[in-house]
N, C-alpha and C. Protein backbone atom coordinates (compact mmCIF):
# COMPACT_ATOMS: atom_id res chain seq x y z
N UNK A 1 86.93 110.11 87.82
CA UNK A 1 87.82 110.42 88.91
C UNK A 1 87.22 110.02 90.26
N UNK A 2 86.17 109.67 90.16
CA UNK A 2 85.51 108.64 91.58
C UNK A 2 86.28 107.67 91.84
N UNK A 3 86.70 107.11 91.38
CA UNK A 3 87.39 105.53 91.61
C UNK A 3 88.91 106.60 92.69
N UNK A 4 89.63 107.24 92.10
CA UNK A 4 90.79 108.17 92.58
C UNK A 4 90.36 108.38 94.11
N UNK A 5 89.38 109.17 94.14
CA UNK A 5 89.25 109.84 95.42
C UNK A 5 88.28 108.67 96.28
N UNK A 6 87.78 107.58 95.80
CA UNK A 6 87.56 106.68 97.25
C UNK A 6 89.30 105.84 97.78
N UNK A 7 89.86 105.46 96.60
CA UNK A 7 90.93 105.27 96.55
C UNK A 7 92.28 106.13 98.08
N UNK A 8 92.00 107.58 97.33
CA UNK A 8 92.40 108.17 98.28
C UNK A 8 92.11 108.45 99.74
N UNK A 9 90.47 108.34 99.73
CA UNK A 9 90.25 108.30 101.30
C UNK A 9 90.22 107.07 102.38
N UNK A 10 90.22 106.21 101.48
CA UNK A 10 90.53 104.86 101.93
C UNK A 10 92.19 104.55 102.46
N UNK A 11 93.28 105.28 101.49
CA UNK A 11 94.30 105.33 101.96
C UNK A 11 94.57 106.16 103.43
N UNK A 12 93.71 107.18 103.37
CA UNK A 12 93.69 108.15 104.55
C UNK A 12 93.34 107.59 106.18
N UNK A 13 91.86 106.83 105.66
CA UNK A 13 91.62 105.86 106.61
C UNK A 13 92.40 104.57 106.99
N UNK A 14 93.59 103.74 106.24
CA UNK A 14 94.28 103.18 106.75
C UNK A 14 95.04 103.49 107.74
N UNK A 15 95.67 105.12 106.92
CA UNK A 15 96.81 105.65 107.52
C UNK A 15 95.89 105.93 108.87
N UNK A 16 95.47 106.38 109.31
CA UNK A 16 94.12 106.62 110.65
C UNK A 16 94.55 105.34 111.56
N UNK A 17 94.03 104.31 110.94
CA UNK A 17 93.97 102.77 111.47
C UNK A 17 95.67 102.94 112.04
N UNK A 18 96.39 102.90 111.02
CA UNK A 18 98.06 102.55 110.96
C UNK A 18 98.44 103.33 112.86
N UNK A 19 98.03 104.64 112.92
CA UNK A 19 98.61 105.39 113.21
C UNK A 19 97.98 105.10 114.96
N UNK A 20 96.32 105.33 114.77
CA UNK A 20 95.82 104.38 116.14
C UNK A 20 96.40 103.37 116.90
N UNK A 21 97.22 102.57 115.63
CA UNK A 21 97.30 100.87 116.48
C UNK A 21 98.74 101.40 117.11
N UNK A 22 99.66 102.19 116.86
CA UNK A 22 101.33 102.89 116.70
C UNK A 22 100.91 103.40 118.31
N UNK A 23 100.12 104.55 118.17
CA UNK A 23 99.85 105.53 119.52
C UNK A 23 99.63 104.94 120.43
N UNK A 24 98.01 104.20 120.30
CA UNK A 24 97.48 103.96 121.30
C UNK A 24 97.16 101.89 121.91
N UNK A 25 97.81 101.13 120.78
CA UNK A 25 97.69 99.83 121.64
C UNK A 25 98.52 99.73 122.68
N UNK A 26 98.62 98.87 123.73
CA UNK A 26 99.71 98.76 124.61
C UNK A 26 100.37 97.81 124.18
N UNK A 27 99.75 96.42 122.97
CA UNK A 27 100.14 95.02 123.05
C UNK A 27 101.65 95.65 121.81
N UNK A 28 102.79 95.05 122.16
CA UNK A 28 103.97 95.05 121.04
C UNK A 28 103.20 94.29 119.74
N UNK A 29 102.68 93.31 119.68
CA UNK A 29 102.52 92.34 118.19
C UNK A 29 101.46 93.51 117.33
N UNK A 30 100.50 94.38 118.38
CA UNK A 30 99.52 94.80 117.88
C UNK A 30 99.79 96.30 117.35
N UNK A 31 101.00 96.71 117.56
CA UNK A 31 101.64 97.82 117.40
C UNK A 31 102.97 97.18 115.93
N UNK A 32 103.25 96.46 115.95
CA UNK A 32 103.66 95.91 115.03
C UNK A 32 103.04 95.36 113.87
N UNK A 33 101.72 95.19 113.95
CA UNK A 33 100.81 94.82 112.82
C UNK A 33 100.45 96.71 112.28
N UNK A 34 100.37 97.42 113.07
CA UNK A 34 99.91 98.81 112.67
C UNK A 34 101.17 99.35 111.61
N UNK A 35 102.49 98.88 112.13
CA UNK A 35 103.54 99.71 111.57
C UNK A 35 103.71 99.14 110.22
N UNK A 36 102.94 97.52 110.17
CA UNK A 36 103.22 96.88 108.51
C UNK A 36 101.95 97.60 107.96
N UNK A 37 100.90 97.63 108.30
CA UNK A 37 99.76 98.11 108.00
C UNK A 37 100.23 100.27 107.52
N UNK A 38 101.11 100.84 107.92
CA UNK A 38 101.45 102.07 108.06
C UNK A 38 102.49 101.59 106.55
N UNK A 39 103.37 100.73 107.24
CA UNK A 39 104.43 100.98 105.21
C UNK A 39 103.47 100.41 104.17
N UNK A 40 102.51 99.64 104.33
CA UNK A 40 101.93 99.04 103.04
C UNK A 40 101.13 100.64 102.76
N UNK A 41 100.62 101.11 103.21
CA UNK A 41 99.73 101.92 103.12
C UNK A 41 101.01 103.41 102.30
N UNK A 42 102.05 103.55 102.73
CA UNK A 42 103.04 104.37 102.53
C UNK A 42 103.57 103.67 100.69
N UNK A 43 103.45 102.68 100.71
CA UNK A 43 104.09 102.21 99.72
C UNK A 43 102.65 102.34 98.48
N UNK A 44 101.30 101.90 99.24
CA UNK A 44 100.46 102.43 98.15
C UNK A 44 100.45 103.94 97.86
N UNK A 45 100.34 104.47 98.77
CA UNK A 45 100.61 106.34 97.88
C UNK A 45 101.89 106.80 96.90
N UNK A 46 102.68 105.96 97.42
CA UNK A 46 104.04 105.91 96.27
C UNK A 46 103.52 105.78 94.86
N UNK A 47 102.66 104.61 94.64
CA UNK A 47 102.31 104.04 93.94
C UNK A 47 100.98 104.81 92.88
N UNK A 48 100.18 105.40 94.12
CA UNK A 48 99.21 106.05 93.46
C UNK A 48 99.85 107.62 92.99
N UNK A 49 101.20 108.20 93.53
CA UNK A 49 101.84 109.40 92.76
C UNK A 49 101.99 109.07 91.69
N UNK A 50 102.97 107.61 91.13
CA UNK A 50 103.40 107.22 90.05
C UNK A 50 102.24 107.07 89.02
N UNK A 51 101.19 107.15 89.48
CA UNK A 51 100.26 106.43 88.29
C UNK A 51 99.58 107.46 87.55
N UNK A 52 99.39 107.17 86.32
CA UNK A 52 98.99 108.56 85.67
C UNK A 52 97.38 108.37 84.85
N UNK A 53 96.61 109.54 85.26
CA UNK A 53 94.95 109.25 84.73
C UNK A 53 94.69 109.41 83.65
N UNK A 54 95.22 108.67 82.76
CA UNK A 54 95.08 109.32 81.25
C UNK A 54 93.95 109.52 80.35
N UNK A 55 93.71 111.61 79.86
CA UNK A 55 92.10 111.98 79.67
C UNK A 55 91.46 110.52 78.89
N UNK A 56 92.23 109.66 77.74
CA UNK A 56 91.97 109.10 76.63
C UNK A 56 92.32 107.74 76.78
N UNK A 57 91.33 106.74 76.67
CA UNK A 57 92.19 105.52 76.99
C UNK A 57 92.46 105.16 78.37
N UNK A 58 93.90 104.02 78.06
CA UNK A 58 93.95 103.48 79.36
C UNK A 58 95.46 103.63 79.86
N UNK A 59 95.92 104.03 80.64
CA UNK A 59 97.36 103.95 81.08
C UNK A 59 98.07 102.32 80.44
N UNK A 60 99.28 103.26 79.71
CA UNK A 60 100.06 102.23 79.43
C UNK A 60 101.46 101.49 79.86
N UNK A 61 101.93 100.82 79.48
CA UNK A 61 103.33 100.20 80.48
C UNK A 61 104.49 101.57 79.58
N UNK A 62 105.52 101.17 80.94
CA UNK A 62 106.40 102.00 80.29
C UNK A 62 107.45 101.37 79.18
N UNK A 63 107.13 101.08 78.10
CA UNK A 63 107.66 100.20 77.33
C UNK A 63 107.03 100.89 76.11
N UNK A 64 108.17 101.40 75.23
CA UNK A 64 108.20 101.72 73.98
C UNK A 64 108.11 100.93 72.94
N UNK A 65 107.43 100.89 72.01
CA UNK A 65 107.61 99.87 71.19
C UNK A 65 108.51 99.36 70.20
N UNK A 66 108.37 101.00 69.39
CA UNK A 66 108.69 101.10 68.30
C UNK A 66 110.48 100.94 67.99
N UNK A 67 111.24 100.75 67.65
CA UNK A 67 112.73 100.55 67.82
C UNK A 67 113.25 101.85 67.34
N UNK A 68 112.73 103.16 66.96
CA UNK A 68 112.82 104.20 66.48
C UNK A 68 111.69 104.97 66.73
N UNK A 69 111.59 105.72 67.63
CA UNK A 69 109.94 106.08 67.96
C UNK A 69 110.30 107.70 67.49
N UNK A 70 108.80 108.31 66.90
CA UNK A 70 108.43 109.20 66.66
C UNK A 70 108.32 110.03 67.12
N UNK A 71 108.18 111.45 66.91
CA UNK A 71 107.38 112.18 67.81
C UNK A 71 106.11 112.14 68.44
N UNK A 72 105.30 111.76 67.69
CA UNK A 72 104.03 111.32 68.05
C UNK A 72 104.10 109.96 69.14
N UNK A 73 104.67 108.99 68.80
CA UNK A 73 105.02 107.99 69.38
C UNK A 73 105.23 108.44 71.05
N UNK A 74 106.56 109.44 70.90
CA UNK A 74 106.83 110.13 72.31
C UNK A 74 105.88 110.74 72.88
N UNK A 75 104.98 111.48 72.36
CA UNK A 75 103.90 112.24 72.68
C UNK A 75 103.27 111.46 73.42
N UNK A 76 102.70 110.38 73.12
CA UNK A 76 101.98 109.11 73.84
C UNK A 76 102.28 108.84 74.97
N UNK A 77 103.28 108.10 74.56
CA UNK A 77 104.06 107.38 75.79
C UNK A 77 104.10 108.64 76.95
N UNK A 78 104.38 109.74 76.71
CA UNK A 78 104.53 110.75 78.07
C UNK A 78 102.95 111.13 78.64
N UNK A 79 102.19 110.89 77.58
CA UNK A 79 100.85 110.96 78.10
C UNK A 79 99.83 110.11 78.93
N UNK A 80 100.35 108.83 78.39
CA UNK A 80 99.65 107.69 78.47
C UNK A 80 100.52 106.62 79.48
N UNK A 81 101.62 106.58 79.62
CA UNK A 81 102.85 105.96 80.32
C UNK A 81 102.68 105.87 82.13
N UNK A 82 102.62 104.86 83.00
CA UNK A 82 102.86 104.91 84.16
C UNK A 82 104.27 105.77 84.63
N UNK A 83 104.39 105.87 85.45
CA UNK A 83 105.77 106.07 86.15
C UNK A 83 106.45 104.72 86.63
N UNK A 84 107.82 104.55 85.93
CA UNK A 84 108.16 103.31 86.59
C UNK A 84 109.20 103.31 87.73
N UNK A 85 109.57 104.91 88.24
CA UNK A 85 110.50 104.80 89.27
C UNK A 85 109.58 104.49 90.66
N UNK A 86 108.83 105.12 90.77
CA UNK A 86 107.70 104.53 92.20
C UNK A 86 107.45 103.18 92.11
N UNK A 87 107.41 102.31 90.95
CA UNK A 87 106.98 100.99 91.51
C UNK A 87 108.19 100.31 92.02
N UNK A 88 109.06 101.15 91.34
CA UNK A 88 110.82 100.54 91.38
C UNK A 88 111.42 100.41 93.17
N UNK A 89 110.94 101.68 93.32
CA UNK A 89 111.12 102.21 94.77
C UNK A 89 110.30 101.46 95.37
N UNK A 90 108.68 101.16 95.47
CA UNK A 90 108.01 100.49 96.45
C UNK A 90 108.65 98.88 96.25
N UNK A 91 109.11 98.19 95.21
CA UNK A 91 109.42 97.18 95.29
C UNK A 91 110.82 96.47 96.36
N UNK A 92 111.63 97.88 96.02
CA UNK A 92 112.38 98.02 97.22
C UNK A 92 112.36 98.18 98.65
N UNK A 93 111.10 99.23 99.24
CA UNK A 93 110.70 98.77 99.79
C UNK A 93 109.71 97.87 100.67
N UNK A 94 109.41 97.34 100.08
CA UNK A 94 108.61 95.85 100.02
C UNK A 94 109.68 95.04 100.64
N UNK A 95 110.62 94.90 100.45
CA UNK A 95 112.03 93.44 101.12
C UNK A 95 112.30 94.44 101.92
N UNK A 96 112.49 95.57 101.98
CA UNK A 96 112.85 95.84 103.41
C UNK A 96 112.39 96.21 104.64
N UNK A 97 111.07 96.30 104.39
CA UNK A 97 110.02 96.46 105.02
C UNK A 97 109.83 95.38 105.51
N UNK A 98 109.87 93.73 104.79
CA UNK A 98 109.80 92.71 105.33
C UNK A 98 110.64 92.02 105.78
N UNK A 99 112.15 92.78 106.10
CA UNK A 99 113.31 92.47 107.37
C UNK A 99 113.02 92.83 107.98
N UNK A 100 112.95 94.47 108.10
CA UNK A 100 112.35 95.05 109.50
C UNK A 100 111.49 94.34 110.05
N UNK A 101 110.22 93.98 109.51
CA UNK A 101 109.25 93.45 110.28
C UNK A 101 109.63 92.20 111.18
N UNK A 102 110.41 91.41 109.90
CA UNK A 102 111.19 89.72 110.40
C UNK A 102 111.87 90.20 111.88
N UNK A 103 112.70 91.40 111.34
CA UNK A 103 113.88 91.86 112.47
C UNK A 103 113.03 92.19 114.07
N UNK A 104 111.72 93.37 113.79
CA UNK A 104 110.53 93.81 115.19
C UNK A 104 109.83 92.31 115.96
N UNK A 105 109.80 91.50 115.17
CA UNK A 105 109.16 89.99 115.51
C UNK A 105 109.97 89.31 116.21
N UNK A 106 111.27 89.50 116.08
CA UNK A 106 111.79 88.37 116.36
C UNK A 106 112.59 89.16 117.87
N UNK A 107 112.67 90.56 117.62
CA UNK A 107 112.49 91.13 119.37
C UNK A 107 111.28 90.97 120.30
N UNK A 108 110.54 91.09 119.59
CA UNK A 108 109.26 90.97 120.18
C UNK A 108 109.14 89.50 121.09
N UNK A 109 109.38 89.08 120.03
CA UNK A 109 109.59 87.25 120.58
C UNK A 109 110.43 86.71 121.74
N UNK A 110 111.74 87.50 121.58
CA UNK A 110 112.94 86.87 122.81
C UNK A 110 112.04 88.41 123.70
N UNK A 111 111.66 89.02 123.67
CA UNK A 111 111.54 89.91 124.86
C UNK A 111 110.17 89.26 125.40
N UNK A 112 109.28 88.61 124.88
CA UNK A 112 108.49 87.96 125.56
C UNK A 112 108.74 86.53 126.25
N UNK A 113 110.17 86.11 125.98
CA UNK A 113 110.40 84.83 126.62
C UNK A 113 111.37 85.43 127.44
N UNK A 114 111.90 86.34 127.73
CA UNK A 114 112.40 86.74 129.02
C UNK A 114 111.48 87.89 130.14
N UNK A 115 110.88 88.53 129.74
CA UNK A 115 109.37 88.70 130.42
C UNK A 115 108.61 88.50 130.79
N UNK A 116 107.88 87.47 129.88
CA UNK A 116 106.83 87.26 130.06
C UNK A 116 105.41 88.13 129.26
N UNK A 117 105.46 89.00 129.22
CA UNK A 117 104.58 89.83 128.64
C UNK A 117 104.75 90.80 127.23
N UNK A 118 104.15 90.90 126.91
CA UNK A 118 104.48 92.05 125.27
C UNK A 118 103.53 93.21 125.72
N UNK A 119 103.04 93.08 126.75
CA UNK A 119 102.07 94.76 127.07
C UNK A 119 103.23 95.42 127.28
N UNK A 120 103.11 97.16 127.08
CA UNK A 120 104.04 97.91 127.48
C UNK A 120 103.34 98.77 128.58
N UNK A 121 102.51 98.96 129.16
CA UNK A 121 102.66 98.71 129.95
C UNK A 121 102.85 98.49 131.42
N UNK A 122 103.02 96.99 131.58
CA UNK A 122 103.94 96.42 132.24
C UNK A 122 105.15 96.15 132.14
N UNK A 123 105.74 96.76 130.72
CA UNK A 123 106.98 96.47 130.82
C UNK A 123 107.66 97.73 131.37
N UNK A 124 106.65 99.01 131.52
CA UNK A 124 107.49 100.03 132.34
C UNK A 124 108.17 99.51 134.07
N UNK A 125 106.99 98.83 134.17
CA UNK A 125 107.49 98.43 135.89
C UNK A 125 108.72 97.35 135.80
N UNK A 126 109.43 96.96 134.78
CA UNK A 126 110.20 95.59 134.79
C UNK A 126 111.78 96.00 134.86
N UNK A 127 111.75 97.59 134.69
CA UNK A 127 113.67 98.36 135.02
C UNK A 127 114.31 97.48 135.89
N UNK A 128 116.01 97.13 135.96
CA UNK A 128 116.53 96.38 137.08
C UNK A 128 117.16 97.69 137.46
């Protein structure tokens, strides 16, 4: 269970990173790298709920084999089996995470060609 808990504090420390660059950069691109850096990091804990430590062996796919499975068979599989709705869900959001981002970039972009700047700021002083 070592591998789990560097795992986990490493996620903790992203989320740290994620949350620093959100609060405290002034630059828009650099506050926008934090918020992809914040869902990837959101989408790995999804990922690490779904996953299961099994005492025996190795985690298996969620894929039954048998065309008539057993009790024993079932026994397994609930023991030994990932979760496949969390990867289902992070895969989902994965594409939408990467509109949004397409979508924050591409404001980012026309607001720096009518500005001039992506600091915020200076963009407090720019009100008409």
């Amino acid at each position: 269970m070592f591998i789990s808990s560097v795992i986990v504090i490493c996620l903790y420390v992203n989320l740290g990173i994620a949350l620093y660059g959100i609060f405290a950069r002034p630059s828009l691109v650099k506050k926008l790298l934090a918020i992809t850096i914040l869902s990837d990091t959101a989408n790995a804990f999804a990922i690490l709920v779904g996953y299961r430590w099994p005492k025996n062996g190795t985690p298996q796919p969620p894929v039954l084999m048998n065309k008539t499975p057993y009790n024993e068979s079932i026994k397994y599989y609930i023991e030994h089996s990932v979760d496949p709705l969390p990867q289902a869900l992070v895969l989902t959001a994965i594409v939408i995470g990467l509109a949004v981002t397409l979508f924050i970039a591409f404001i980012i972009i026309q607001y720096y060609r009518l500005h001039g700047t992506v600091d915020v700021r200076k963009a407090k002083g720019l009100r008409r």
